[in-house]
Protein backbone atom coordinates (compact mmCIF):
# COMPACT_ATOMS: atom_id res chain seq x y z
CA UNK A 1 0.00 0.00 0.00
CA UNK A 2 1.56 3.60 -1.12
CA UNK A 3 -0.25 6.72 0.34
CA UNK A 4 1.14 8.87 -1.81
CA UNK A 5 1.98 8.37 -5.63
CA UNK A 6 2.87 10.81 -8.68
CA UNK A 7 5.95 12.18 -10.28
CA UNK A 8 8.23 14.81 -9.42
CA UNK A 9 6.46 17.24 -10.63
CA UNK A 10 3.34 16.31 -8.96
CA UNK A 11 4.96 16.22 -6.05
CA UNK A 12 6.50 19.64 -5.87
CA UNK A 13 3.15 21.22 -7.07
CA UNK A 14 1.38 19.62 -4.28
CA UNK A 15 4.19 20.96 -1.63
CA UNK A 16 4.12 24.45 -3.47
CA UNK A 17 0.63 24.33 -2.75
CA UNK A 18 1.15 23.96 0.92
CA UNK A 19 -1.27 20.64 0.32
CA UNK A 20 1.16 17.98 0.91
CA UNK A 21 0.28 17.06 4.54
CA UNK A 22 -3.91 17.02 3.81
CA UNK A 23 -3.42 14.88 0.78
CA UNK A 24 -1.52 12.61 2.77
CA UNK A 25 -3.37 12.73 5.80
CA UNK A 26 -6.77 12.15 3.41
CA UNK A 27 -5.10 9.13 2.14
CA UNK A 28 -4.02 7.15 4.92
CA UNK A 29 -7.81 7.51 6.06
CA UNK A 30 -9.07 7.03 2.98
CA UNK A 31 -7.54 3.66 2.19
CA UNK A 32 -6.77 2.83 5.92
CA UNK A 33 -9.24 4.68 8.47
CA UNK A 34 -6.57 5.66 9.78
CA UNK A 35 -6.48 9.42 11.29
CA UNK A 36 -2.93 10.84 11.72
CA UNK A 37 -1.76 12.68 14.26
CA UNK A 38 -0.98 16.27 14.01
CA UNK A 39 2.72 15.45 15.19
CA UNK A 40 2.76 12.97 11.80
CA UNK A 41 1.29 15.68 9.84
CA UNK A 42 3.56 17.92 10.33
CA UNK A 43 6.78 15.77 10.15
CA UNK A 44 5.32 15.09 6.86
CA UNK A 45 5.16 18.87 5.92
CA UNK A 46 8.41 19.73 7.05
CA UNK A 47 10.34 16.47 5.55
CA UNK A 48 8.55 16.79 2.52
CA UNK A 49 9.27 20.59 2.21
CA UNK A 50 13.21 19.60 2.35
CA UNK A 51 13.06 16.77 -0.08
CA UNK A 52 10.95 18.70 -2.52
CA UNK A 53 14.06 21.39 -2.56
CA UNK A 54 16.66 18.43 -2.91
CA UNK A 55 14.69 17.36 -5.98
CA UNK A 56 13.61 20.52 -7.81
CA UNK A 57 16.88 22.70 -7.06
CA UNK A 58 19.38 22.08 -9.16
CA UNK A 59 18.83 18.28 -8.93
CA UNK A 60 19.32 16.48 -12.45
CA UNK A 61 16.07 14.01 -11.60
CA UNK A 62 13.56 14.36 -14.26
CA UNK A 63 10.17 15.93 -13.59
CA UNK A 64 8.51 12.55 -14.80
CA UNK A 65 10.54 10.06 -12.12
CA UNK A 66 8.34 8.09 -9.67
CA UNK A 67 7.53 9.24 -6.08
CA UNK A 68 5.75 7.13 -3.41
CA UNK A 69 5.67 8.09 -0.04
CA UNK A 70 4.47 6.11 3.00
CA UNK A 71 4.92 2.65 0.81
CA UNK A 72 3.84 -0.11 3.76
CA UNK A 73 5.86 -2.89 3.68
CA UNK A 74 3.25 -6.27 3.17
CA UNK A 75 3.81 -8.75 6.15
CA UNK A 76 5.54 -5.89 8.40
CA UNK A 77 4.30 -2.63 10.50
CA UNK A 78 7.30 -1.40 8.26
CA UNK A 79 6.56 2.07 6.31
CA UNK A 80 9.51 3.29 4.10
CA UNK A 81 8.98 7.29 4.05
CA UNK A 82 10.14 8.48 0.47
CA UNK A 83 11.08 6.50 -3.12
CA UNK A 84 11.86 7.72 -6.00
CA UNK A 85 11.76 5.46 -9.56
CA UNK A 86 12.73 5.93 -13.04
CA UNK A 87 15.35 5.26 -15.44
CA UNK A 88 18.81 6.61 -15.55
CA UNK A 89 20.20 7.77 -18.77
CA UNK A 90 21.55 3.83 -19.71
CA UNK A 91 17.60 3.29 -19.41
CA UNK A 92 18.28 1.18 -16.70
CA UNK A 93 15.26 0.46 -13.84
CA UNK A 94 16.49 2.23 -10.16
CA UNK A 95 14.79 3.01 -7.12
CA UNK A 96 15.99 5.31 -4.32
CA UNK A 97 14.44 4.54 -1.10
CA UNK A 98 15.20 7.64 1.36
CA UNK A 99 14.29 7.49 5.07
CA UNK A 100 13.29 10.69 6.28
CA UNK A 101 14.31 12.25 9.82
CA UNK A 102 14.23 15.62 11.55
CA UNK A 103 16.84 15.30 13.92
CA UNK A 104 19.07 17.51 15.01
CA UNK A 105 22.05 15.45 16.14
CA UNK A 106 22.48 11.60 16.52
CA UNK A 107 25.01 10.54 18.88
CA UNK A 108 26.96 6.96 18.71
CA UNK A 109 26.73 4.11 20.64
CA UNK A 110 28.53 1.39 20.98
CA UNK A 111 25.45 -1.29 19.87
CA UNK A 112 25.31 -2.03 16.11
CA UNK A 113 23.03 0.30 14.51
CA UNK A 114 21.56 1.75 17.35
CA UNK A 115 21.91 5.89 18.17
CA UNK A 116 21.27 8.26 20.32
CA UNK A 117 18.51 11.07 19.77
CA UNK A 118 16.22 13.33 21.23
CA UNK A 119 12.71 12.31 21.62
CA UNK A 120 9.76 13.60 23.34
CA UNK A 121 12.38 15.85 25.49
CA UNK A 122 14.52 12.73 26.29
CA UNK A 123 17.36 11.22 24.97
CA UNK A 124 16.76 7.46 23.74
CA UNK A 125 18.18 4.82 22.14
CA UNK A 126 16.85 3.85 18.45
CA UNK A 127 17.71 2.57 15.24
CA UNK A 128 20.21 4.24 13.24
CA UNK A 129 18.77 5.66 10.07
CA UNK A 130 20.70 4.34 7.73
CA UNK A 131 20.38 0.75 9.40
CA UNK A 132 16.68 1.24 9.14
CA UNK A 133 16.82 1.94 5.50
CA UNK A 134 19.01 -1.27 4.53
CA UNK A 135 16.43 -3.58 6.40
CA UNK A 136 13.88 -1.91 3.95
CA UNK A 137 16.20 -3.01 1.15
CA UNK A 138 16.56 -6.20 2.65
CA UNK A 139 12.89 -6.95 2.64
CA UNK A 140 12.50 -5.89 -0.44
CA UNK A 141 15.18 -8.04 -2.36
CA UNK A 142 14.37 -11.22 -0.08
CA UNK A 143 10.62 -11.05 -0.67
CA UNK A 144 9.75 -9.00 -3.84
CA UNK A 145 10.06 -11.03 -7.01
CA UNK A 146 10.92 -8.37 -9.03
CA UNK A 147 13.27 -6.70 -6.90
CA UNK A 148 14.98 -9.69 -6.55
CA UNK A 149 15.03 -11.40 -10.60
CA UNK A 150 15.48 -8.13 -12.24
CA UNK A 151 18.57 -5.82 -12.66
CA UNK A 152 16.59 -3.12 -10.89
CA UNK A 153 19.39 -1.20 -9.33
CA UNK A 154 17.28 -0.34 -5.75
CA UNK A 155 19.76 2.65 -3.64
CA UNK A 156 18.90 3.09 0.31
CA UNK A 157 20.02 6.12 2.04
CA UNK A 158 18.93 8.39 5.15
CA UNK A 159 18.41 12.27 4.88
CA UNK A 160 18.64 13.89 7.82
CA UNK A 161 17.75 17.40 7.12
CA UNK A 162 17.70 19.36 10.33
């Protein structure tokens, strides 16, 4: 299940439009009957507002690539936050998958993938970002067909844009 689906361009009209967060939060009850919170709502206006800049300003990703945001994971409570999909200039199939934060410092540990981060006022332990986004990748290669038989060339990475 995606909440979100169009193209670049889509997408950054629907952010100019300050709309972003109501489409999304009209979705996800739409197709789930699920009401967000206003905390989610605006984590989704604010991340969204920073990838729509790293895509539209001075980015070389066409207007017509892929974006899906909130894609649910089948078989998990797994959500990845942002993909982007097209072909590169070989015409070869990739997919980005980018997992969104807004913190403002991360600090190390000494447990594999686990940081440091401020929550809720506190400081807690959690999964690094980046570790987060490879189990994505991992699901997706071990259990998606396509992602695993074709030479779809699938990128994770974190963006951590406070």
């Amino acid at each position: 299940m995606i909440i979100y689906k169009g193209t670049v361009d889509s997408f950054s009209r629907d952010v100019d439009t300050n709309a972003i967060h109501e489409i999304m939060r009209d979705s996800l009850l739409a197709r789930l009957n699920w009401k967000a919170k206003h905390s989610e709502q605006m984590a989704w206006k604010n991340s969204l507002v920073a990838m729509d800049q790293v895509l539209t300003k001075g980015s070389k990703i066409p207007g017509d690539a892929g974006v899906a945001i909130e894609c649910f994971i089948p078989q998990s409570s797994k959500r990845m936050d942002f993909l982007i999909s097209g072909k590169d200039e070989n015409k070869m199939e990739n997919l980005f998958i980018v997992e969104l934060k807004q913190w403002e410092y991360a600090e190390k540990t000494m447990k594999d993938g686990v940081v440091k981060t401020r929550f809720g006022g506190n400081i807690v332990e959690t999964t690094h970002p980046s570790y987060q986004v490879w189990s994505y990748f991992s699901l997706l290669r071990s259990f998606n067909e396509y992602a695993y038989s074709s030479d779809l060339f699938i990128q994770p990475c974190a963006y951590l844009h406070n």
